[in-house]
Protein backbone atom coordinates (compact mmCIF):
# COMPACT_ATOMS: atom_id res chain seq x y z
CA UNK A 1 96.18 68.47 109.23
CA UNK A 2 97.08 69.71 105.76
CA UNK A 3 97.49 72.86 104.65
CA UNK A 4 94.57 73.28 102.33
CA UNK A 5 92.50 72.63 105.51
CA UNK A 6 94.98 74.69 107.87
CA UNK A 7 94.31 77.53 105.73
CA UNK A 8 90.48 76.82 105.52
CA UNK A 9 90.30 77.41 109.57
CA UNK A 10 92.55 80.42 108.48
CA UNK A 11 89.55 82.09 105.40
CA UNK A 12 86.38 80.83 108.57
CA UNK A 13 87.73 83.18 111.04
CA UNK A 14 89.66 85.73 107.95
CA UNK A 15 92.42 85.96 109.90
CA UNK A 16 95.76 86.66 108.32
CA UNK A 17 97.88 86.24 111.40
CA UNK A 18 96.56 82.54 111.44
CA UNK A 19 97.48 82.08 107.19
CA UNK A 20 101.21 83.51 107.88
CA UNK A 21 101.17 80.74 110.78
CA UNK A 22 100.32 78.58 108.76
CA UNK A 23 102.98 79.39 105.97
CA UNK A 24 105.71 79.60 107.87
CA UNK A 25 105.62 76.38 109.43
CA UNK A 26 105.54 75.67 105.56
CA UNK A 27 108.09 77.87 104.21
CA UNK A 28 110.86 75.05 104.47
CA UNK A 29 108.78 73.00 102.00
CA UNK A 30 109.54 72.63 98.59
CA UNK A 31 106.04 71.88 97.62
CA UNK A 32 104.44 75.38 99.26
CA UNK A 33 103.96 77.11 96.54
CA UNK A 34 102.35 74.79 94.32
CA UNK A 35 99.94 73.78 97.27
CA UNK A 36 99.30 77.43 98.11
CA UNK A 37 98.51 77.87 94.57
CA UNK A 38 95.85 74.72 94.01
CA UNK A 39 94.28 76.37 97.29
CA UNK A 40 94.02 79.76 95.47
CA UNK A 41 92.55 77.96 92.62
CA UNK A 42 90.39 76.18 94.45
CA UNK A 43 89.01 79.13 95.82
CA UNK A 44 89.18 81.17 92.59
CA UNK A 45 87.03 78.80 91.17
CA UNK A 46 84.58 78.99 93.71
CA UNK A 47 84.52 82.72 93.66
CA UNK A 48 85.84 83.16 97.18
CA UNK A 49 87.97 86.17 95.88
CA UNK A 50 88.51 87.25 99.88
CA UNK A 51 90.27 84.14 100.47
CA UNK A 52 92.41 84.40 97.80
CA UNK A 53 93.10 88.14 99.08
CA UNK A 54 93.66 86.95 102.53
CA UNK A 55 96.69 84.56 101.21
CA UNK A 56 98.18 87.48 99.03
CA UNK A 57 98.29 89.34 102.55
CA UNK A 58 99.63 86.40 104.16
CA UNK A 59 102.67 86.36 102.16
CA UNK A 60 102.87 90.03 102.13
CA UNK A 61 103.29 90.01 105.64
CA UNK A 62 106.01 87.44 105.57
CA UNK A 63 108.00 88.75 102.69
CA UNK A 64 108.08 92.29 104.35
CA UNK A 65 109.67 90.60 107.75
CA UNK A 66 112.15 87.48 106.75
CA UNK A 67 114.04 87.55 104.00
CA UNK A 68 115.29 84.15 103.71
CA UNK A 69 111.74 83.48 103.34
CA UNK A 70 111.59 85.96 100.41
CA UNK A 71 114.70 84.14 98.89
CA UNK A 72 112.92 80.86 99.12
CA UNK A 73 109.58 81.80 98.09
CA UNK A 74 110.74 83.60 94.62
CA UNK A 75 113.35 80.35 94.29
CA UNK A 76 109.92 78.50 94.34
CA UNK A 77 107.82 80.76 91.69
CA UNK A 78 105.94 83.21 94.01
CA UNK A 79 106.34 86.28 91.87
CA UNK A 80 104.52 84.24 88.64
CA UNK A 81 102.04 82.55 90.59
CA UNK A 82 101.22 85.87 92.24
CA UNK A 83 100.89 87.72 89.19
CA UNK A 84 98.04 85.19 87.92
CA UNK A 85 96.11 85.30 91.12
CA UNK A 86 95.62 89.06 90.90
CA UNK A 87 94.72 89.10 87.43
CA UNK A 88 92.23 86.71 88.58
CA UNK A 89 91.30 88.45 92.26
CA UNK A 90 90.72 91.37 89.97
């Protein structure tokens, strides 16, 4: 299963701890980032502003625990790609 549809079973039952499952078992990828974002824009554009919130906590979660994860995630763009979402999400 894919992560777009991972994270799908994660915004049915809005539950964060499932989303940080979900992107850990990610984190190693290169590619993360970029996917998380076309799912964030995916649901931007559909207007689905509490999924886009419940990724945002997602990585909140993780960043405030692991550390290599934080390296790895700004390494990969995080901190820009955040910064649009919540100019959109608001």
């Amino acid at each position: 299963m894919n992560l777009a549809n991972r994270l799908e079973d994660a915004f049915f039952s809005n539950d964060v701890l499932s989303a940080v499952r979900v992107i850990l078992e990610e984190k190693s990828s290169t590619s993360l980032i970029d996917r998380l974002d076309e799912v964030a824009s995916r649901e931007l554009q559909k207007n689905e502003f509490k999924n886009v919130t419940l990724i945002l906590r997602a990585i909140e979660q993780i960043i405030s625990k692991d550390k290599d994860c934080i390296n790895r995630l700004v390494h990969q763009g995080v901190v820009i790609k955040i910064s649009v979402l919540h100019l959109f999400a608001s």
